[in-house]
N, C-alpha and C. Protein backbone atom coordinates (compact mmCIF):
# COMPACT_ATOMS: atom_id res chain seq x y z
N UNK A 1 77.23 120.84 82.72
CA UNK A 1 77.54 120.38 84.06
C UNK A 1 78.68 121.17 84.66
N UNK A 2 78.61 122.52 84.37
CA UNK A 2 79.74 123.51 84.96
C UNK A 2 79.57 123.54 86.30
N UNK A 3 80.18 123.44 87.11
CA UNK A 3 79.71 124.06 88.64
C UNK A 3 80.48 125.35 88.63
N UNK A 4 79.18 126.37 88.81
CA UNK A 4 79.57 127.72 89.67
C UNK A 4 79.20 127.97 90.90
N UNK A 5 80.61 128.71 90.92
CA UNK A 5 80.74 128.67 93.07
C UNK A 5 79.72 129.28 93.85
N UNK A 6 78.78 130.55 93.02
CA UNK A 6 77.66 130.75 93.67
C UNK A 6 76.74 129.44 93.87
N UNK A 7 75.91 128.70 93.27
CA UNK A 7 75.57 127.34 92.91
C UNK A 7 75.71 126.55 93.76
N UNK A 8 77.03 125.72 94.50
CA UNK A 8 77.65 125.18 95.41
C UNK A 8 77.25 124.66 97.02
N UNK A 9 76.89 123.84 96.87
CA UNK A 9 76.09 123.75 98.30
C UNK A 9 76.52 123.40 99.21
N UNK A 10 76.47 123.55 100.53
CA UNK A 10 77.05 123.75 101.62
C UNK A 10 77.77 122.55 102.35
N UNK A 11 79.35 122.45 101.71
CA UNK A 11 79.99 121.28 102.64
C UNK A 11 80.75 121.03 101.03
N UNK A 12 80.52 121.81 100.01
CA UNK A 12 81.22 121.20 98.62
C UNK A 12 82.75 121.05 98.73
N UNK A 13 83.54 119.95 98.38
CA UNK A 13 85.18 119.79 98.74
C UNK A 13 85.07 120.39 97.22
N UNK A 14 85.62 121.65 97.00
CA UNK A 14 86.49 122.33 96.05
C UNK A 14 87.88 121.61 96.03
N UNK A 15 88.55 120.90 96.93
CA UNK A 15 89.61 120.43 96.37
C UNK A 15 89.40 119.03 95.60
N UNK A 16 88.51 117.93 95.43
CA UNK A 16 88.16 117.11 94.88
C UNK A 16 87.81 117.86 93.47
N UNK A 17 87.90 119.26 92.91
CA UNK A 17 88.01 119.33 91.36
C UNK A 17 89.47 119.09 90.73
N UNK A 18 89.13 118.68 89.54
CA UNK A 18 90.77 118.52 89.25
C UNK A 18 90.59 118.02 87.50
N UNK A 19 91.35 118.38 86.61
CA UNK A 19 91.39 117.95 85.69
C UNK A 19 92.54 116.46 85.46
N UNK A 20 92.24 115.41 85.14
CA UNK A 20 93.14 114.67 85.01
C UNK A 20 93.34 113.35 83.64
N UNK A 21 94.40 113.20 83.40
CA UNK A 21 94.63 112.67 82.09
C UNK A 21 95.00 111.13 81.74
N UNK A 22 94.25 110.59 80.96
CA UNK A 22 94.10 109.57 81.02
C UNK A 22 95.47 108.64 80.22
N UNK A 23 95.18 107.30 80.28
CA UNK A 23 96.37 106.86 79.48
C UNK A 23 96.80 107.20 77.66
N UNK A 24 95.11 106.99 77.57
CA UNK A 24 95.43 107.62 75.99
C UNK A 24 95.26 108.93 75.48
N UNK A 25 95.60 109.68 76.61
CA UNK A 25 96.55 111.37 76.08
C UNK A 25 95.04 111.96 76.67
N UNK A 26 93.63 111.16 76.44
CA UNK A 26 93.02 112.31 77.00
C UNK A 26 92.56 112.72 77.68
N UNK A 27 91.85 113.66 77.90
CA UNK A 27 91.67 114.18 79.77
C UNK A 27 90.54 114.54 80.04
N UNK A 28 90.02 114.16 81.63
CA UNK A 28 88.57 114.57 81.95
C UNK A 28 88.76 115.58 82.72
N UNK A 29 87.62 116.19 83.04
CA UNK A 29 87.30 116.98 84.44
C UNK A 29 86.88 116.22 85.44
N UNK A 30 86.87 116.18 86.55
CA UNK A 30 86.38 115.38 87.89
C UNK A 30 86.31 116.40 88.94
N UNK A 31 84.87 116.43 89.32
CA UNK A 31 84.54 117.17 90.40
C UNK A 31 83.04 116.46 91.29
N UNK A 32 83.46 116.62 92.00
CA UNK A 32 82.01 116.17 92.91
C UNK A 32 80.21 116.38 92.21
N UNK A 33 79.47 115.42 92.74
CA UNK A 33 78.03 115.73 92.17
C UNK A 33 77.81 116.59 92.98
N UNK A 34 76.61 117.22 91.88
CA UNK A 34 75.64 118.81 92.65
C UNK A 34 74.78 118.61 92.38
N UNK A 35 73.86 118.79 92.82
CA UNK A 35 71.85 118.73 92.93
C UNK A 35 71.74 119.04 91.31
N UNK A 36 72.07 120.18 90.41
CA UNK A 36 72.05 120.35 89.14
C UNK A 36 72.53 119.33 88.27
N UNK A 37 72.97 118.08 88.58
CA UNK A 37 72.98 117.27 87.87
C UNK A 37 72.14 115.94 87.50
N UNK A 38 71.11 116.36 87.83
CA UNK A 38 70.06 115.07 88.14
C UNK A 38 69.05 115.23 86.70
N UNK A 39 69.11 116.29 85.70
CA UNK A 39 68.66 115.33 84.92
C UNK A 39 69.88 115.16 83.76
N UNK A 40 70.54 115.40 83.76
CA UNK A 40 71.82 115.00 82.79
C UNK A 40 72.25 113.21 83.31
N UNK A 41 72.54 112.91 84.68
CA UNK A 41 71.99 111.99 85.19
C UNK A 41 71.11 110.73 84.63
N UNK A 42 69.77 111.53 84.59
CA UNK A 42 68.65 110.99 84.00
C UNK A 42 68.75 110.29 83.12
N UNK A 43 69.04 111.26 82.16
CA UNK A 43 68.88 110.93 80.24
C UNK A 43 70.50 110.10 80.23
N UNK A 44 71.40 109.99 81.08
CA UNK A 44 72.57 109.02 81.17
C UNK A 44 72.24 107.60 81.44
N UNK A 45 71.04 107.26 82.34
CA UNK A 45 70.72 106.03 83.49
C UNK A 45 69.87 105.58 82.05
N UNK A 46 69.10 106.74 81.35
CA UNK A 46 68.03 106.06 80.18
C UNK A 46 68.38 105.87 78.78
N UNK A 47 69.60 106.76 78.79
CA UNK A 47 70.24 105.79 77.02
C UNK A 47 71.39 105.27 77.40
N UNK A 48 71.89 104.34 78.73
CA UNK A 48 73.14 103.60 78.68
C UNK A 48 72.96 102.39 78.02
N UNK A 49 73.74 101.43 78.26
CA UNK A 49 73.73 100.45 77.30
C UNK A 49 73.33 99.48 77.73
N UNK A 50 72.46 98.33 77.69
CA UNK A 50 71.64 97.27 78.39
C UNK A 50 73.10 96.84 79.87
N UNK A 51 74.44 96.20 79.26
CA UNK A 51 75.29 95.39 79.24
C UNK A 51 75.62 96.50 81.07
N UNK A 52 75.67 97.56 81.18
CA UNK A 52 76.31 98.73 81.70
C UNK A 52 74.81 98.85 82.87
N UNK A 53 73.91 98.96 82.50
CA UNK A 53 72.89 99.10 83.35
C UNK A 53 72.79 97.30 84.25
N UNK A 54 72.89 96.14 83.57
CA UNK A 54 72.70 95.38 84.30
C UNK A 54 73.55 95.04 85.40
N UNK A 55 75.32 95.52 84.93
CA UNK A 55 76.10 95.37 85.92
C UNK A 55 75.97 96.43 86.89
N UNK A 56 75.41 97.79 86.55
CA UNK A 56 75.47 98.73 87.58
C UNK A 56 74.24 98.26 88.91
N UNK A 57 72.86 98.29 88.09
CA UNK A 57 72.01 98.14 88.99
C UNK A 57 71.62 96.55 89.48
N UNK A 58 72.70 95.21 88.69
CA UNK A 58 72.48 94.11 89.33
C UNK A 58 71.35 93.46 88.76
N UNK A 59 70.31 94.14 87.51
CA UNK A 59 69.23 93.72 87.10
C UNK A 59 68.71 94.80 86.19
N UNK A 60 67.62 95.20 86.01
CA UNK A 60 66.58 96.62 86.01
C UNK A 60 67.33 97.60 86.34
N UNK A 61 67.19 99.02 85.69
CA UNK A 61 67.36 100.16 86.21
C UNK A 61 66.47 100.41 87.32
N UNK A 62 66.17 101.10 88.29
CA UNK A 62 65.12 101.62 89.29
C UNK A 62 64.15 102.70 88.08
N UNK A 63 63.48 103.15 88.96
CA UNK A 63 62.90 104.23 87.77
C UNK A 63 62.78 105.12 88.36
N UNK A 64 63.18 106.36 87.63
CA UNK A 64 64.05 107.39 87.95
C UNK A 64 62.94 108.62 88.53
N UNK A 65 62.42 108.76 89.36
CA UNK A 65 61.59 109.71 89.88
C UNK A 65 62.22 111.10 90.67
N UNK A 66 62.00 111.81 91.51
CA UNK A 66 62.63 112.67 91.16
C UNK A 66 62.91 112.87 92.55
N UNK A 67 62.60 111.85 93.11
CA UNK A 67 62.85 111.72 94.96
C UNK A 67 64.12 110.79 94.40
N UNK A 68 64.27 109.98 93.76
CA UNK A 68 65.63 109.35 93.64
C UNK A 68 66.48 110.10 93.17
N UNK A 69 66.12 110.65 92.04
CA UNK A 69 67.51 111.50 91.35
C UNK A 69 67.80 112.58 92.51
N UNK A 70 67.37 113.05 93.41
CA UNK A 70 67.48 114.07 94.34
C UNK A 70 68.78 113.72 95.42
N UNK A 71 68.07 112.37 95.63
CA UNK A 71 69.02 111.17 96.55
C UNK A 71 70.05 111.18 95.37
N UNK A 72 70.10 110.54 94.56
CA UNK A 72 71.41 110.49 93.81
C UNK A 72 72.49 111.43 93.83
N UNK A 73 72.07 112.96 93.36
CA UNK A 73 72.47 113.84 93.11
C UNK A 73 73.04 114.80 94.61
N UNK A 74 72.26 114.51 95.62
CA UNK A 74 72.07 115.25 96.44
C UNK A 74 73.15 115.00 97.76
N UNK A 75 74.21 115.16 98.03
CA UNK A 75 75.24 114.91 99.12
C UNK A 75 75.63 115.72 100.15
N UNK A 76 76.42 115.10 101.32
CA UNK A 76 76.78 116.11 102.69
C UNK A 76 77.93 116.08 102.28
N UNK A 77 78.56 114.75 101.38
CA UNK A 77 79.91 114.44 101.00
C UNK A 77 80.92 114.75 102.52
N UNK A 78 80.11 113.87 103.11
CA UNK A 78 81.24 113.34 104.17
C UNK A 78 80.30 112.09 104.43
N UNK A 79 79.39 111.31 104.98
CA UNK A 79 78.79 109.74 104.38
C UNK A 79 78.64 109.86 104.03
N UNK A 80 77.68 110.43 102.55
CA UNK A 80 77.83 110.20 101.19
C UNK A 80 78.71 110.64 100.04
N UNK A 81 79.21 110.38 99.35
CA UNK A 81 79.55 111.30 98.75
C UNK A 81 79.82 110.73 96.75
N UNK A 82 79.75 111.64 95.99
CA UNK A 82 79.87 111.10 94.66
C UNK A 82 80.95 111.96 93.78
N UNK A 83 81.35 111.46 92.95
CA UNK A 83 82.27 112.17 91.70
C UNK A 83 81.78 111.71 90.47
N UNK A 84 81.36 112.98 89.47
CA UNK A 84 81.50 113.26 88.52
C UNK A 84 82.21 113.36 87.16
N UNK A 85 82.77 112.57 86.65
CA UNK A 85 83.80 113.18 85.29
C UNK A 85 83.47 113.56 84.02
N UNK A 86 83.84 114.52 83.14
CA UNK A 86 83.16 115.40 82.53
C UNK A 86 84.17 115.28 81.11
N UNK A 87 83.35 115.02 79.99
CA UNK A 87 84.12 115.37 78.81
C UNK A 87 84.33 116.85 78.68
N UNK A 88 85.65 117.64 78.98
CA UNK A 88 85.83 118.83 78.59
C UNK A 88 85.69 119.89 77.64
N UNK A 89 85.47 118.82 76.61
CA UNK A 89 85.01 119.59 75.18
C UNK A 89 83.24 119.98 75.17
N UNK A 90 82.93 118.39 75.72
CA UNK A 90 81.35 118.79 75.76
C UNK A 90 80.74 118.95 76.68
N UNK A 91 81.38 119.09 78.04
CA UNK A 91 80.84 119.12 79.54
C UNK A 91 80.00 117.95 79.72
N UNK A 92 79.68 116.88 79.14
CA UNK A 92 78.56 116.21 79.36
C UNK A 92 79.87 114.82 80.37
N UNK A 93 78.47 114.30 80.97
CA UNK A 93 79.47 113.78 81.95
C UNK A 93 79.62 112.26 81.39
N UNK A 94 80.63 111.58 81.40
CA UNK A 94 81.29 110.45 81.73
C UNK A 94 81.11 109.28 82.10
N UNK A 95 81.35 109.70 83.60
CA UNK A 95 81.20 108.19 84.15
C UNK A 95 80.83 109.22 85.85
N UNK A 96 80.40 107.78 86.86
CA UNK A 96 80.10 109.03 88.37
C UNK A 96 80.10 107.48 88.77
N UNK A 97 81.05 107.84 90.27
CA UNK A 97 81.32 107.30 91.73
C UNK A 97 80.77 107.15 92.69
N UNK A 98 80.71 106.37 93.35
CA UNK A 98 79.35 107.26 95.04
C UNK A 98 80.08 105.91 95.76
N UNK A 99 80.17 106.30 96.83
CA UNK A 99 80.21 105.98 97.84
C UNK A 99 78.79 105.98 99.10
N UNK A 100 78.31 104.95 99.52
CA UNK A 100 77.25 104.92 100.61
C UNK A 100 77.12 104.37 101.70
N UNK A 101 76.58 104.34 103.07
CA UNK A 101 77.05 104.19 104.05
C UNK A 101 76.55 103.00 104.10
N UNK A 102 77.15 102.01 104.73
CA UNK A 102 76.73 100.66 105.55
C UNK A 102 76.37 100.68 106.75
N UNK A 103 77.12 100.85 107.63
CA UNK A 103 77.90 100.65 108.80
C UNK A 103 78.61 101.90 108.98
N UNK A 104 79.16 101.98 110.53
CA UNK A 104 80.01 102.80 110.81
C UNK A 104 81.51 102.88 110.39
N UNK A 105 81.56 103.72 109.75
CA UNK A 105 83.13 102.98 108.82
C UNK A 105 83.44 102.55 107.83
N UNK A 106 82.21 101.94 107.49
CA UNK A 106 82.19 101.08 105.98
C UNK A 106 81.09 101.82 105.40
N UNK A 107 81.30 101.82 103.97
CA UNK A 107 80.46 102.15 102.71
C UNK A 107 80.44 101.41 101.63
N UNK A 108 79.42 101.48 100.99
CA UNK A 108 79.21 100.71 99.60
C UNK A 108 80.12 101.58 98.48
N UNK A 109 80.61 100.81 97.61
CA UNK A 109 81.16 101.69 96.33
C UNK A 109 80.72 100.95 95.41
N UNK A 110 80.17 102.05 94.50
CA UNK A 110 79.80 101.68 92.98
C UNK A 110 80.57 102.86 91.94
N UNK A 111 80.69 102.32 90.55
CA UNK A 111 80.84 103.29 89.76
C UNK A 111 80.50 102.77 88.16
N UNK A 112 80.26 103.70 87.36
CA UNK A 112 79.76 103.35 86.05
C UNK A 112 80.29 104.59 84.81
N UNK A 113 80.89 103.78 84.34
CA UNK A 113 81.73 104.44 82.91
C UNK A 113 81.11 104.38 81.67
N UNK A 114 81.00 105.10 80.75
CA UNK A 114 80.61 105.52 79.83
C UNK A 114 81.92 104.65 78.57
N UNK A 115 81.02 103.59 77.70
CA UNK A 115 81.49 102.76 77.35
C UNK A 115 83.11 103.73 76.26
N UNK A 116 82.95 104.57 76.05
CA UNK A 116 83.87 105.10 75.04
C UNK A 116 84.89 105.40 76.00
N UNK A 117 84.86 105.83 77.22
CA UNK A 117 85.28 106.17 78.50
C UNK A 117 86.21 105.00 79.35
N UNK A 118 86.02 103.66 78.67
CA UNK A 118 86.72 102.36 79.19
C UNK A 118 88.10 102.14 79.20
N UNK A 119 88.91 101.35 80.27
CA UNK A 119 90.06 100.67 79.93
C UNK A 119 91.25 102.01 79.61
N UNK A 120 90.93 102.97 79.72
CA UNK A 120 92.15 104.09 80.42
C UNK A 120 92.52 104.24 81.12
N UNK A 121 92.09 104.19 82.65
CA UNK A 121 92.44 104.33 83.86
C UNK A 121 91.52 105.39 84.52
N UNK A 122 90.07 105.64 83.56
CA UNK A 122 89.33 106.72 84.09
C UNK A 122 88.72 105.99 85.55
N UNK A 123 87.81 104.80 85.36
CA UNK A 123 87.84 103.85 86.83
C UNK A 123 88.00 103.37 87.69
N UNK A 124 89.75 103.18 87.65
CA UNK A 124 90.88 103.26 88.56
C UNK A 124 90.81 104.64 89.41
N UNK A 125 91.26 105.90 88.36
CA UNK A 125 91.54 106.98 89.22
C UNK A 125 90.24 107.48 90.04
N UNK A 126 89.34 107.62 89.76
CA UNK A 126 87.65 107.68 90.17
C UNK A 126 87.73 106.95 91.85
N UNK A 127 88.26 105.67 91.75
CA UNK A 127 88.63 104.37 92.81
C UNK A 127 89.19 105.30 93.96
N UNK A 128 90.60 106.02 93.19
CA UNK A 128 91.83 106.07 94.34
C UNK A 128 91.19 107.27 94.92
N UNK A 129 90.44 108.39 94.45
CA UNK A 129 89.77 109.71 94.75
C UNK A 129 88.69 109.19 95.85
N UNK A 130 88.16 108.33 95.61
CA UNK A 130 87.14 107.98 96.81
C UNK A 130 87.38 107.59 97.71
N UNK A 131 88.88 106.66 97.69
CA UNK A 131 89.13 106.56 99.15
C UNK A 131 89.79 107.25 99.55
N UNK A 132 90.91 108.28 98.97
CA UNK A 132 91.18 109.80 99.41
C UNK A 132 90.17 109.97 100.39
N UNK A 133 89.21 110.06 99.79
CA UNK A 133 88.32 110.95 100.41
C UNK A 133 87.57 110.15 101.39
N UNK A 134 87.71 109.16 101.68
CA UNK A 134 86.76 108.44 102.39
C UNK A 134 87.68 108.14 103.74
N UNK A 135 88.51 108.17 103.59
CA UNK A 135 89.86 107.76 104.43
C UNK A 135 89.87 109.31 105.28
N UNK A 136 89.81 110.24 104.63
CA UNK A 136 89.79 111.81 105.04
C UNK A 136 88.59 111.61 106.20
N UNK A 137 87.44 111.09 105.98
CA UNK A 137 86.26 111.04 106.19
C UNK A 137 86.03 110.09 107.87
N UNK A 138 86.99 109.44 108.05
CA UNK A 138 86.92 108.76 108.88
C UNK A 138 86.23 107.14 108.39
N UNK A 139 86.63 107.08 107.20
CA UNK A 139 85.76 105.58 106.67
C UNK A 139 86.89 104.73 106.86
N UNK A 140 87.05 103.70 107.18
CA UNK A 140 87.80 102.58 107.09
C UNK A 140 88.14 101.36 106.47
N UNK A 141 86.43 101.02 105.31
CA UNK A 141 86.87 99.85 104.52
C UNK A 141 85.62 100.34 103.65
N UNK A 142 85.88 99.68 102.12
CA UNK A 142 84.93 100.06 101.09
C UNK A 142 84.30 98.60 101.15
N UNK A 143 83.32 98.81 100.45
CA UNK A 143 82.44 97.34 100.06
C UNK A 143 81.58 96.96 98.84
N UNK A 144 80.95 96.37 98.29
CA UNK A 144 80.48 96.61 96.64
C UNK A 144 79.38 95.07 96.90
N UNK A 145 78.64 95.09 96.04
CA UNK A 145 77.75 94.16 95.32
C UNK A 145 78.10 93.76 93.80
N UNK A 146 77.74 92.92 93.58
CA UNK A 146 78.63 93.26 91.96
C UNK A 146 77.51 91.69 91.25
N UNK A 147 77.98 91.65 90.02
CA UNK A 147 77.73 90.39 89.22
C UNK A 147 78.94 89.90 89.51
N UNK A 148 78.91 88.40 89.77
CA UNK A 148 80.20 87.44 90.12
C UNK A 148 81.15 87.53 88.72
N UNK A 149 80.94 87.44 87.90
CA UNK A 149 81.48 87.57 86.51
C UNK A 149 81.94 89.24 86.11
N UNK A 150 81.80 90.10 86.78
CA UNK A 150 82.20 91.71 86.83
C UNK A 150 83.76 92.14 87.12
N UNK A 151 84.60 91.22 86.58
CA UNK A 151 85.90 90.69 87.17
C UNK A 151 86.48 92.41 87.25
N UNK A 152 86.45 94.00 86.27
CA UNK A 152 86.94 94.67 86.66
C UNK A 152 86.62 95.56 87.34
N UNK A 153 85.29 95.38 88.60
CA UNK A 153 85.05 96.28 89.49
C UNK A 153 85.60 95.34 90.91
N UNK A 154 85.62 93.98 90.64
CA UNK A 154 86.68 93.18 92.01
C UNK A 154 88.07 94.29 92.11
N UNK A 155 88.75 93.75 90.25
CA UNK A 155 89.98 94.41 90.54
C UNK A 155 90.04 96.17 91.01
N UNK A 156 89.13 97.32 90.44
CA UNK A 156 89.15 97.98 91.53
C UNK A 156 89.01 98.38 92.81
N UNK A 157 87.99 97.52 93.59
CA UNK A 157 88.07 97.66 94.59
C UNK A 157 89.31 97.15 95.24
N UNK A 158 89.93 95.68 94.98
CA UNK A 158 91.07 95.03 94.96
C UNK A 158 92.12 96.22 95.27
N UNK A 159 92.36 97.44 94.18
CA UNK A 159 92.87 98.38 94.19
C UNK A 159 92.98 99.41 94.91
N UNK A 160 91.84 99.69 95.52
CA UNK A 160 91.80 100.63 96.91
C UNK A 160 92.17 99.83 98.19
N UNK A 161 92.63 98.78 98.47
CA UNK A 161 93.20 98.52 99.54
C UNK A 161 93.64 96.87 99.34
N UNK A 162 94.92 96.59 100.34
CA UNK A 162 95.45 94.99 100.24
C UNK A 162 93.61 94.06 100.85
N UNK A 163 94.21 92.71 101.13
CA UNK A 163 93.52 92.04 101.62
C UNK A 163 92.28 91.82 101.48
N UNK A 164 91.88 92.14 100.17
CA UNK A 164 89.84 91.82 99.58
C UNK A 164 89.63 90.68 99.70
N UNK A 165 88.44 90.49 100.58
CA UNK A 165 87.83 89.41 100.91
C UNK A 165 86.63 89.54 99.95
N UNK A 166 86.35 88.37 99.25
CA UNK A 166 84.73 88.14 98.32
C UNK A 166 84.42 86.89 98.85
N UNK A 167 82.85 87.05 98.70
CA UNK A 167 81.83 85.98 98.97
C UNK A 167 81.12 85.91 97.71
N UNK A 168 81.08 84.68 97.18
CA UNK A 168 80.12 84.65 95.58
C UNK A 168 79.14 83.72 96.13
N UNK A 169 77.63 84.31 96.27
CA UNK A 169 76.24 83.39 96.49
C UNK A 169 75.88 83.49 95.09
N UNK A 170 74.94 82.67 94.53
CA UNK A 170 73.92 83.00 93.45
C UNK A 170 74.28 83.61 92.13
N UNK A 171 75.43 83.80 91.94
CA UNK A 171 75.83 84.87 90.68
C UNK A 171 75.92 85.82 91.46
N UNK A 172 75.73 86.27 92.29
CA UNK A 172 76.62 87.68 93.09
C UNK A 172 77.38 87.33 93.79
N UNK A 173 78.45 88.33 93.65
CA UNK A 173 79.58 88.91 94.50
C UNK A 173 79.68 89.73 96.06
N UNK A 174 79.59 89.86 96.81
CA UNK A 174 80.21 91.01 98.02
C UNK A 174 81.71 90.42 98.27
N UNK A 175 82.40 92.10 98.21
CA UNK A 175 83.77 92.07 98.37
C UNK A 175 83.91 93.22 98.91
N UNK A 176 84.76 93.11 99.97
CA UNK A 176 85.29 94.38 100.97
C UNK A 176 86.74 94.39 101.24
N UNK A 177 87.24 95.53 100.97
CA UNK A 177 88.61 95.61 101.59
C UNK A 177 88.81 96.93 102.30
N UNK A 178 90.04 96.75 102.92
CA UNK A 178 90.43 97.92 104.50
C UNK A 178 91.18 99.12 103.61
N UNK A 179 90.71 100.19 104.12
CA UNK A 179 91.60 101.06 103.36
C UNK A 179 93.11 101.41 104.07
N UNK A 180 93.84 101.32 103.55
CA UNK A 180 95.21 101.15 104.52
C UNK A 180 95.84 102.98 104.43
N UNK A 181 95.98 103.66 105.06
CA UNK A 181 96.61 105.06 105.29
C UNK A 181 97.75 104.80 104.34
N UNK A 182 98.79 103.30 104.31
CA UNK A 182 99.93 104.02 103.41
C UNK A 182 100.09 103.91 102.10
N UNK A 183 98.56 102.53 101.86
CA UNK A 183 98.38 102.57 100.61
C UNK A 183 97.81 103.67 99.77
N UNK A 184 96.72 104.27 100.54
CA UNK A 184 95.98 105.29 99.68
C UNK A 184 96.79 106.47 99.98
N UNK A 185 97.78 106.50 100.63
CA UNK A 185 99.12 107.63 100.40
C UNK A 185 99.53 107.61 99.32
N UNK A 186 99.99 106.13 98.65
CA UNK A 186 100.94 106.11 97.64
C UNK A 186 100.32 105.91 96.63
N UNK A 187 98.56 105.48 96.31
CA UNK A 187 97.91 105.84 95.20
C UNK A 187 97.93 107.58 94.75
N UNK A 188 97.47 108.02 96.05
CA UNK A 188 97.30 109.51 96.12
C UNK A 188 98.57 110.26 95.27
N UNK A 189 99.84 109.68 95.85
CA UNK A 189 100.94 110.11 95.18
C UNK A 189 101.41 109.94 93.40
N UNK A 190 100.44 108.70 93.43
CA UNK A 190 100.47 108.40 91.93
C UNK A 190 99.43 108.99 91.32
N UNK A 191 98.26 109.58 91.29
CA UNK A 191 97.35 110.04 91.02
C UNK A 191 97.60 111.38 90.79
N UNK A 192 98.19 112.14 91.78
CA UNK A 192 98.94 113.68 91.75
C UNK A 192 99.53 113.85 90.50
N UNK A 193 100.36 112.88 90.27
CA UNK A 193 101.20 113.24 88.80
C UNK A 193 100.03 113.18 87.86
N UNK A 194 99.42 112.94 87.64
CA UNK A 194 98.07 112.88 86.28
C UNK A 194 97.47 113.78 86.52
N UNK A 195 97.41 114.74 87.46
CA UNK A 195 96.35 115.62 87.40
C UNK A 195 96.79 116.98 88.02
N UNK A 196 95.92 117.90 87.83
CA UNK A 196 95.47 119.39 88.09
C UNK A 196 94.93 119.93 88.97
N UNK A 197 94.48 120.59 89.38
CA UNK A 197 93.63 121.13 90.15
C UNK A 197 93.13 122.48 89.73
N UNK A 198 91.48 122.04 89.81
CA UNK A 198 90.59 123.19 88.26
C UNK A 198 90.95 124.72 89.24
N UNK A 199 90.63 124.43 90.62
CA UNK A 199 90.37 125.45 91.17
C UNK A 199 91.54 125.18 92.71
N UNK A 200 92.41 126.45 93.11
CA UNK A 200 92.92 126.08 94.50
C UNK A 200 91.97 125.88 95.67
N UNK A 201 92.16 125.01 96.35
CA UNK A 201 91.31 124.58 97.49
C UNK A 201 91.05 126.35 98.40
N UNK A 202 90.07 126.18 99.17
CA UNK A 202 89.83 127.28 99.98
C UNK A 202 90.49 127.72 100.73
């Protein structure tokens, strides 16, 4: 899952690469999705772990055809957009972010970690990068679906901005909060210290 800059498709934020380090000493790569990642993707969505697929997709996986993985994989990364994180030793990826549009302003956020990958702060930082970037973007508030019982994707979203409002129907969750300019300043600022940058921006 290397991205080379020939490769790169048109609108790629080169500054969203960055190597960054987790609480327990170790460190990922994080860079945006590319069309070349849809079947690594694949074989990720088809050996995850029952527990990980039900909270991601809310039930069932979808089934993975190749008009979806295209959609998955495939971004303008300004309304859509996704991140990638990459074990460095083995390039194989991690965990991945996406952001999707609702509304004008608002987007859906999901994300899904790779169980060995848990409870470092790889999910958190993944969080504060999207609304970086979403905030850049002209987005104004994130939003999520969740299992009501999914208590640590509340607390990240919780985390990208004050004031989360949730509604629990049925065993699901919707929760939205505002992204605030001085909060995701001062995540941004905390996030900087953990990390790198693979490549200087353009």
């Amino acid at each position: 899952m290397t991205a080379e800059r020939d490769e790169l498709p048109p609108g790629y934020p080169v500054a969203y690469e960055r190597s960054l380090r987790l609480r327990d000493g170790r460190t990922v790569r994080v860079r945006p999705i590319l069309p070349s990642d849809a079947a690594e993707l694949a074989e990720a969505i088809r050996t995850a772990d029952p527990d990980t697929l039900h909270r991601r997709f809310l039930g069932a996986p979808p089934r993975l055809t190749p008009t979806l993985l295209a959609r998955l994989t495939t971004m303008d990364y300004v309304r859509r957009f996704a991140l990638v994180a990459l074990d460095p030793t083995t390039e194989r990826g991690v965990a991945v972010a996406r952001y999707e549009p609702l509304e004008e302003g608002v987007v859906e956020f999901a994300v899904a970690v790779d169980p060995a990958w848990r409870r470092v702060g790889l999910a958190t930082a993944l969080v504060e990068l999207l609304a970086e970037a979403a905030m850049e973007r002209g987005i104004h508030s994130f939003g999520a679906s969740y299992l009501a019982g999914n208590r640590p994707i509340a607390a990240l979203l919780a985390h990208a901005g004050p004031g989360a409002k949730q509604l629990i129907q049925h065993g699901t969750a919707e929760l939205a909060v505002t992204l605030d300019r001085e909060h995701v300043a001062a995540l941004h600022r905390d996030l900087a210290s953990r990390t790198t940058r693979d490549r200087p921006p353009p």
